[in-house]
Protein backbone atom coordinates (compact mmCIF):
# COMPACT_ATOMS: atom_id res chain seq x y z
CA UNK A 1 -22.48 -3.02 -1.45
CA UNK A 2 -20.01 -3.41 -4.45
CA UNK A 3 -16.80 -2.10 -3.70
CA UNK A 4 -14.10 -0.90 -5.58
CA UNK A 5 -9.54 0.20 -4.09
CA UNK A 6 -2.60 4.50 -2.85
CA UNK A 7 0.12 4.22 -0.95
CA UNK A 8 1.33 6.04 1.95
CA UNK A 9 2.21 10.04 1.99
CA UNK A 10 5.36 9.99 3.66
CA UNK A 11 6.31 12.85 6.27
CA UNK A 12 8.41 15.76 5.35
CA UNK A 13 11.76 16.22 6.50
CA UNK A 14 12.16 20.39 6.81
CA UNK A 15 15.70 21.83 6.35
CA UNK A 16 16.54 24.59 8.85
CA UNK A 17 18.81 27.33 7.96
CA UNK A 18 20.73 29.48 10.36
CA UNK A 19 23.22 32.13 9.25
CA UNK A 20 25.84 30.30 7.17
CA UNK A 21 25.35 26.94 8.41
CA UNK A 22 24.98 23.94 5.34
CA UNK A 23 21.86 21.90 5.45
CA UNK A 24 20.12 19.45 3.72
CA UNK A 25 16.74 17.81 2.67
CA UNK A 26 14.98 15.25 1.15
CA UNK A 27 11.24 16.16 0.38
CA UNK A 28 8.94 13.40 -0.21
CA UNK A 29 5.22 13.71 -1.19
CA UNK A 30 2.74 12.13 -3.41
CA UNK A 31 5.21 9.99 -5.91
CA UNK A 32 7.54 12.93 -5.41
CA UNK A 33 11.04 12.80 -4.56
CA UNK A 34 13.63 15.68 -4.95
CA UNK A 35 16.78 16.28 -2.88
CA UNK A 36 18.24 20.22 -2.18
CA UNK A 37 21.47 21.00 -0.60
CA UNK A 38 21.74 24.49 1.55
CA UNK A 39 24.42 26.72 0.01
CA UNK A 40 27.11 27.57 2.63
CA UNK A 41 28.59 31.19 3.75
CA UNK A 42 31.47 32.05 4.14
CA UNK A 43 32.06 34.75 7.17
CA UNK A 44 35.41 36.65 7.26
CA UNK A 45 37.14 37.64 10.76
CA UNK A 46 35.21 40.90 11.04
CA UNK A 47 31.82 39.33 10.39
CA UNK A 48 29.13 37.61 7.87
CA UNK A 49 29.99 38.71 4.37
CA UNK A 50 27.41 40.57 2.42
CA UNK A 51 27.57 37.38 0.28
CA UNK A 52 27.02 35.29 2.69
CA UNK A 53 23.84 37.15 4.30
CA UNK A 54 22.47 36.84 0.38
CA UNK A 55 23.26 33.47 0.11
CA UNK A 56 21.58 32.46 3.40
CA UNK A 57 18.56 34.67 2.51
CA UNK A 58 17.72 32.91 -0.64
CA UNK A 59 18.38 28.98 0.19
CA UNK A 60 15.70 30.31 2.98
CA UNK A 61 13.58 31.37 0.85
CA UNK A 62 13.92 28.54 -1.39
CA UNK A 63 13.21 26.27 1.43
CA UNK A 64 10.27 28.29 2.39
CA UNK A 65 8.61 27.59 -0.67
CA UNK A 66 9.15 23.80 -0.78
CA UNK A 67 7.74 23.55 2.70
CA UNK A 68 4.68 25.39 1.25
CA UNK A 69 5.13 22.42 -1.80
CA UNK A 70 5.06 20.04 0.99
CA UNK A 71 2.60 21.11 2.84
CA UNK A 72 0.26 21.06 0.28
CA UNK A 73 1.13 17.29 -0.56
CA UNK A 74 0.22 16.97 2.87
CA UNK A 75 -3.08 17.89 2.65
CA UNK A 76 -3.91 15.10 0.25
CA UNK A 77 -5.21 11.81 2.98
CA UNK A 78 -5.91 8.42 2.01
CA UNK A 79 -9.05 6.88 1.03
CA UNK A 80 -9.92 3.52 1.94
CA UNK A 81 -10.66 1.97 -1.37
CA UNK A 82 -12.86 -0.54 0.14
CA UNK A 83 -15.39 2.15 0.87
CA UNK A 84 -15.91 3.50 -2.87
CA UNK A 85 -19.07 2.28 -4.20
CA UNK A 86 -20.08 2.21 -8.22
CA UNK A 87 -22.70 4.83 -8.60
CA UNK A 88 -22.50 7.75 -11.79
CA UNK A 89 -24.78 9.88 -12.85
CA UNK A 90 -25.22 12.63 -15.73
CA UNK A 91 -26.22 16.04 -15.77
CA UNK A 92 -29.14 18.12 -16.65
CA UNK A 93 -28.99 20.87 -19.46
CA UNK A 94 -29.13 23.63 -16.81
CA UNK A 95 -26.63 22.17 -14.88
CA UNK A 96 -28.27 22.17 -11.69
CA UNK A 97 -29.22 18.48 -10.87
CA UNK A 98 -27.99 14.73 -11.27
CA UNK A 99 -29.52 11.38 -12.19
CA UNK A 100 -27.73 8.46 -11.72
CA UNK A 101 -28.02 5.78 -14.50
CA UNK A 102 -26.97 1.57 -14.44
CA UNK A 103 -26.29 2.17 -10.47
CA UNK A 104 -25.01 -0.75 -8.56
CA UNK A 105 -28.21 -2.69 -7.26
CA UNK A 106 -26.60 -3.57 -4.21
CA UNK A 107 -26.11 0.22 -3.65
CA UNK A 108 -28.68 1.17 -0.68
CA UNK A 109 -27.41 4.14 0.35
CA UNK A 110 -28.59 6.91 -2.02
CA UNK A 111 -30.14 9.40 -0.15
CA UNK A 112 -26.95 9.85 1.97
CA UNK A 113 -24.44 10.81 -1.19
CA UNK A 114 -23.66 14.51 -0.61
CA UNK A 115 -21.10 14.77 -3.58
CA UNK A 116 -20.02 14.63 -6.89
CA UNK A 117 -16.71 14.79 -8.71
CA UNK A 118 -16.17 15.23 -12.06
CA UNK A 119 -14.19 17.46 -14.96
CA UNK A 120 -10.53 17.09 -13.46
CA UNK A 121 -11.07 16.39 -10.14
CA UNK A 122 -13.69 19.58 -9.43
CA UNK A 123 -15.99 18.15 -6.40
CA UNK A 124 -19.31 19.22 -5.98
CA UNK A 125 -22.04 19.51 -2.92
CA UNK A 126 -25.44 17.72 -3.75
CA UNK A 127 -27.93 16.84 -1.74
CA UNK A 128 -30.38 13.68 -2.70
CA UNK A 129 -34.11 14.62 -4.13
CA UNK A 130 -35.91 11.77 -5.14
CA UNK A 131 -36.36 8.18 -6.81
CA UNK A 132 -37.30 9.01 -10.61
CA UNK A 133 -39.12 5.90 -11.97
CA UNK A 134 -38.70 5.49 -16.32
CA UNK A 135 -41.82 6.46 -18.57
CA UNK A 136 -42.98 6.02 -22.03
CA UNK A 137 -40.90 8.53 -23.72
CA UNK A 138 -37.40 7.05 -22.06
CA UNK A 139 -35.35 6.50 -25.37
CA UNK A 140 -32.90 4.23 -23.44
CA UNK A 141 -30.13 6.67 -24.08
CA UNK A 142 -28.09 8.09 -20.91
CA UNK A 143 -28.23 11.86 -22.37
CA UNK A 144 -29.25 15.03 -20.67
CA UNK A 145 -32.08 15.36 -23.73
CA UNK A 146 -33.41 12.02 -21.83
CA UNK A 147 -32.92 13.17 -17.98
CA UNK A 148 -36.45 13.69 -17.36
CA UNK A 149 -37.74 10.50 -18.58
CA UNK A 150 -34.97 8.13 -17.23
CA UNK A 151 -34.84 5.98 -14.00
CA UNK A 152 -32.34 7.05 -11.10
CA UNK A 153 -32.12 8.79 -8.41
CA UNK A 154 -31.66 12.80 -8.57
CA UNK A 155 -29.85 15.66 -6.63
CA UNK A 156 -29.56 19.33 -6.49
CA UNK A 157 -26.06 20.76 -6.85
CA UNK A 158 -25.77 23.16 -4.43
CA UNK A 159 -22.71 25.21 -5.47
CA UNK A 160 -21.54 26.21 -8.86
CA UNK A 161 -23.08 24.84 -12.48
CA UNK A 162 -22.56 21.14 -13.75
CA UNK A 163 -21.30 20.60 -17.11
CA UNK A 164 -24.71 19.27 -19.40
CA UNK A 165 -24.19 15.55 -20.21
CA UNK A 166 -21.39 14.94 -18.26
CA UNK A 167 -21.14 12.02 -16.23
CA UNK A 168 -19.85 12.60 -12.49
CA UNK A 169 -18.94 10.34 -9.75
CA UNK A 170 -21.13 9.96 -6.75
CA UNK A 171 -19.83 10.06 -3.51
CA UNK A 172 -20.00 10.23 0.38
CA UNK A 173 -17.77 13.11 1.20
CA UNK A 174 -16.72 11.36 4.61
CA UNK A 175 -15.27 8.50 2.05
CA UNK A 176 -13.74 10.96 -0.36
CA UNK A 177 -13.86 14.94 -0.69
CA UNK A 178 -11.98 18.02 -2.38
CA UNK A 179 -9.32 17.60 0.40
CA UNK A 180 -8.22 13.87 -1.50
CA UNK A 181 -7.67 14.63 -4.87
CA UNK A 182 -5.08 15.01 -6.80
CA UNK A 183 -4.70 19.09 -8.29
CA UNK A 184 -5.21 19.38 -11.97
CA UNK A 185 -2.79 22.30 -13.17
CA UNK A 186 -3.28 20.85 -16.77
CA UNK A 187 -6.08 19.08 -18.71
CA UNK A 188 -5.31 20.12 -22.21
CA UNK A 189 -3.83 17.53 -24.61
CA UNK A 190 0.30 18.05 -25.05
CA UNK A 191 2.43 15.85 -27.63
CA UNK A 192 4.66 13.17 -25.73
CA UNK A 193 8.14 14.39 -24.93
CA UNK A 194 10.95 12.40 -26.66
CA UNK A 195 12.71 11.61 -23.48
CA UNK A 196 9.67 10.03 -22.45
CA UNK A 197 8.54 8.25 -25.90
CA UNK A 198 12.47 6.07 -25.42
CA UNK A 199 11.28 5.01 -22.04
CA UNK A 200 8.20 3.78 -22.81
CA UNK A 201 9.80 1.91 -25.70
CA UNK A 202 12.10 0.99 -23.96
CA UNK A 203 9.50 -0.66 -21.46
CA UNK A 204 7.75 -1.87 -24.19
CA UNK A 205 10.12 -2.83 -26.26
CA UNK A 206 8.27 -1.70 -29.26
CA UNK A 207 8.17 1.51 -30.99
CA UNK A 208 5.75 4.68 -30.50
CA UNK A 209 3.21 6.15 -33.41
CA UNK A 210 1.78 9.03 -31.37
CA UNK A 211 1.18 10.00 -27.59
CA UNK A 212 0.24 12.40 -25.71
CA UNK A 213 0.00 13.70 -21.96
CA UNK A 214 -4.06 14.31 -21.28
CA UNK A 215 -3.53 15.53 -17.27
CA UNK A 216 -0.89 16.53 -15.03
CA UNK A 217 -1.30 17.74 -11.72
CA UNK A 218 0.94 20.08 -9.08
CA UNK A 219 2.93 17.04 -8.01
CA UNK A 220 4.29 16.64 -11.55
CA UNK A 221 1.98 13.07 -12.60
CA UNK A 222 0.98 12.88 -15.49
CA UNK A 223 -1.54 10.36 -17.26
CA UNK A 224 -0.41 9.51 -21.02
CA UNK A 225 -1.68 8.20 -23.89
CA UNK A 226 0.02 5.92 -26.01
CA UNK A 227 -0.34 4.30 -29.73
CA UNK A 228 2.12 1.87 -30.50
CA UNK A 229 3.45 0.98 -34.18
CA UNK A 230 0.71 -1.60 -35.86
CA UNK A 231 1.75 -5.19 -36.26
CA UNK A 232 -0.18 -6.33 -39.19
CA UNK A 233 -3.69 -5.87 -37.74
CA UNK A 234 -2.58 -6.34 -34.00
CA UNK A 235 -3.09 -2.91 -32.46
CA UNK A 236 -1.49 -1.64 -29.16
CA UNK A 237 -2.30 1.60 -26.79
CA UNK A 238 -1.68 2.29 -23.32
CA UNK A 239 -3.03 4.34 -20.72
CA UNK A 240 0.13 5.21 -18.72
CA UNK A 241 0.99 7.07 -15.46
CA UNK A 242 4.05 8.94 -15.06
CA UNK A 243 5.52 9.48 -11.65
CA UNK A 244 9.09 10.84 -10.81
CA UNK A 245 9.55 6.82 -10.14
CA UNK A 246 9.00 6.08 -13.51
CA UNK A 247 6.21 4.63 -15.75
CA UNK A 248 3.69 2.17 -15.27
CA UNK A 249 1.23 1.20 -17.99
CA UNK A 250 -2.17 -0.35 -18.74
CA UNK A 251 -2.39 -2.05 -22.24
CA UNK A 252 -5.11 -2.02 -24.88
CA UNK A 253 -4.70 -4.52 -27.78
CA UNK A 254 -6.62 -4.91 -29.67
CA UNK A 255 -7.56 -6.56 -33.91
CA UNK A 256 -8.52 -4.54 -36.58
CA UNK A 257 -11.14 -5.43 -39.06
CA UNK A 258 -10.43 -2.53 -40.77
CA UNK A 259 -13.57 -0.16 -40.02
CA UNK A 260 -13.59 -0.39 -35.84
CA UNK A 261 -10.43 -1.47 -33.24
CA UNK A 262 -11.18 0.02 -29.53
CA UNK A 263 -14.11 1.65 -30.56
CA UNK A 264 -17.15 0.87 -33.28
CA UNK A 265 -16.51 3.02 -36.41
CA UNK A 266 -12.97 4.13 -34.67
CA UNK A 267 -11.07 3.40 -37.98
CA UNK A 268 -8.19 1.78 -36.07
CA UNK A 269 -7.28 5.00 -34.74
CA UNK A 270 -6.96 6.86 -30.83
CA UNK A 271 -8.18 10.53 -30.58
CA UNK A 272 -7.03 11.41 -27.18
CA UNK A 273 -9.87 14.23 -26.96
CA UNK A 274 -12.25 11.41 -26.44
CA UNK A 275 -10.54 10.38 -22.78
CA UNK A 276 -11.47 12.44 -20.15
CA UNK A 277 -10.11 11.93 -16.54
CA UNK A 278 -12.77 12.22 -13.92
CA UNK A 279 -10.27 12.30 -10.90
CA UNK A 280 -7.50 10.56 -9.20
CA UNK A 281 -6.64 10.28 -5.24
CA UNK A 282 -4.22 8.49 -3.29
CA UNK A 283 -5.76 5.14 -1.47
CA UNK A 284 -4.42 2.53 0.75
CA UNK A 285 -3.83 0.16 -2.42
CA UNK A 286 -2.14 3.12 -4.67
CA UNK A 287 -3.11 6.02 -6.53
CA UNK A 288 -6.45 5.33 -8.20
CA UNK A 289 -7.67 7.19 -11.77
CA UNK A 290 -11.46 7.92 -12.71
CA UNK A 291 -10.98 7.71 -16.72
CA UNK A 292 -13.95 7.93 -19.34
CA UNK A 293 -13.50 6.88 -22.70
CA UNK A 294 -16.18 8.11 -25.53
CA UNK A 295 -16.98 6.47 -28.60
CA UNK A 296 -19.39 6.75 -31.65
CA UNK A 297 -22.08 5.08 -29.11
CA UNK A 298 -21.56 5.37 -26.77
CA UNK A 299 -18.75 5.98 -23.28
CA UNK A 300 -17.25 3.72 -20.77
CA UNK A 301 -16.22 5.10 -17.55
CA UNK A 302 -13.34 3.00 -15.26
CA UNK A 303 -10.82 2.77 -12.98
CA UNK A 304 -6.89 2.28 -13.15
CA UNK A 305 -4.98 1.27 -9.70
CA UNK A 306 -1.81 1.76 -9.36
CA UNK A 307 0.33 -1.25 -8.54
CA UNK A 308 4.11 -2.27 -8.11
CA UNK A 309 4.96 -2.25 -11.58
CA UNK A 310 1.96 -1.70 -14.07
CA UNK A 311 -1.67 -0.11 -13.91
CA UNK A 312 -4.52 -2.54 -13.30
CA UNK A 313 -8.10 -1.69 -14.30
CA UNK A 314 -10.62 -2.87 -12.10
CA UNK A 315 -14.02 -4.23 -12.83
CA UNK A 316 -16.05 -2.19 -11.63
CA UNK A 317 -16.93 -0.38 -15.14
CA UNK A 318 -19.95 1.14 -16.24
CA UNK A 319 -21.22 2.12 -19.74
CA UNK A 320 -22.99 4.79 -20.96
CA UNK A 321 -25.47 4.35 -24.32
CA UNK A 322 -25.91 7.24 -26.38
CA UNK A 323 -25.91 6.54 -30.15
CA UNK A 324 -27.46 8.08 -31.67
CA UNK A 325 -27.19 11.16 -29.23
């Protein structure tokens, strides 16, 4: 079986408040780290101050609420990287079924795949129907208009509607589930921040010509897109992930002719609508993104692993044909 591979979640540390007495914590979750201090009241001679009983009341409640924070960091376990396996698949036009397409050979194990992730993270229960064999009207595209005459191996959804001619991620949910991944709280695409343009160039050491922040989920990540100023035809973006640790990158360069760069018929230009991230999860090697990238024909679909001090995409990357769709 080919194989493809987050770090630790680290235990809270939960501040208790009682009456006026100071505390402190420090909260760490998924790449999170914040520090609060406990407010301290003051009691007089004749008893707690109405001050102080307010005080005390809201650093409680604030610390309530962070321990809900944490909690829910919690909830996110490690998956053992070594377990994933390289099978995607597409959906119908109704929505209701799967085929996979280009699945790894060495795969053996399709009827036991009982999920599917896709659109952000959103995880799916399927359940395996049958070996479809290729016929005569196959146009070799991977397209929902093609689904009933391309080989793979379909499955009912058995919750909610698919997304037509999307491609998902197919899973065993005793390798990875809903309870692993990361929680979207924004897909949408959002200019870069300034603050966060001078970092990156000042990683880089070379100046920004657009970016922009395509996810972000409830721990505060984000995963960026980056152009970088041309050099002549030399041509640089970066897939980045932003942590409250800082910024770690995976580069792109590329040479233009002119007419295509990254993509055929691109024009030397990054439309960040055309990346979509499929999911991300802490695993025992670092946090580990699902990213597909369309094009004119077609869309590659790979994974970024987080490492010490960069991004490192791993081989284990499919394409998807579809020109003309």
């Amino acid at each position: 079986m080919k194989k493809i591979k987050l770090y630790p979640i680290i235990s809270v540390i939960i501040a208790v408040i009682f009456f006026g007495t100071a505390a402190s914590c420090n909260m760490c979750g998924i790449n999170l780290t914040t520090e609060t201090t406990a407010s301290t009241a003051t009691e007089s001679d004749t008893g707690e101050t109405a001050a102080g009983t307010t005080s005390a009341e809201e650093t409680a409640a604030e610390t309530a609420a962070e321990e809900t924070t944490e909690e829910s960091s919690e909830d996110i376990q490690l998956v053992d990287i070594s377990q994933l396996t390289d099978v995607f698949a597409i959906a119908n036009e109704s929505g209701d079924q799967l085929i996979t397409f280009y699945s790894d050979e060495d795969v053996t194990e399709f009827e036991d795949f009982n999920g599917a992730i896709g659109e952000d993270g959103h995880f799916y229960t399927i359940e395996y129907v049958e070996k479809q064999n290729s016929n005569d009207q196959d146009s070799g595209r991977v397209v929902s208009d093609n689904f009933d005459n391309m080989e793979g191996y379909i499955y009912n959804v058995l919750e909610d509607n698919l997304i037509a001619n999307n491609t998902y991620y197919i899973c065993n949910s005793d390798v990875i589930n809903e309870d692993n991944l990361l929680t979207t709280v924004s897909a949408g695409i959002i200019d870069l921040d300034a603050d966060t343009r001078a970092q990156i160039e000042d990683i880089k050491g070379r100046n920004i010509q657009e970016g922009w922040i395509i996810d972000e989920y409830s721990d505060g990540t984000q995963i960026l897109i980056v152009v970088f100023e041309p050099d002549g035809n030399n041509l640089l973006m970066s897939i980045a992930l932003k942590t409250t640790e800082g910024i770690k990158l995976m580069d792109y360069p590329v040479v233009s002719d002119g007419q295509s760069a990254w993509r055929v018929d691109d024009g030397g230009k990054i439309d960040p609508k055309l990346f979509s991230i499929l999911f991300s999860t802490p695993t025992n090697e670092g946090l580990l993104i699902g990213v597909c990238w369309a094009g004119a024909e077609g869309e590659n679909t790979f994974f970024l692993l987080e490492e010490a001090d960069a991004l490192t995409q791993l081989p284990s990357e499919i394409y998807r044909y579809w020109s003309p769709v």
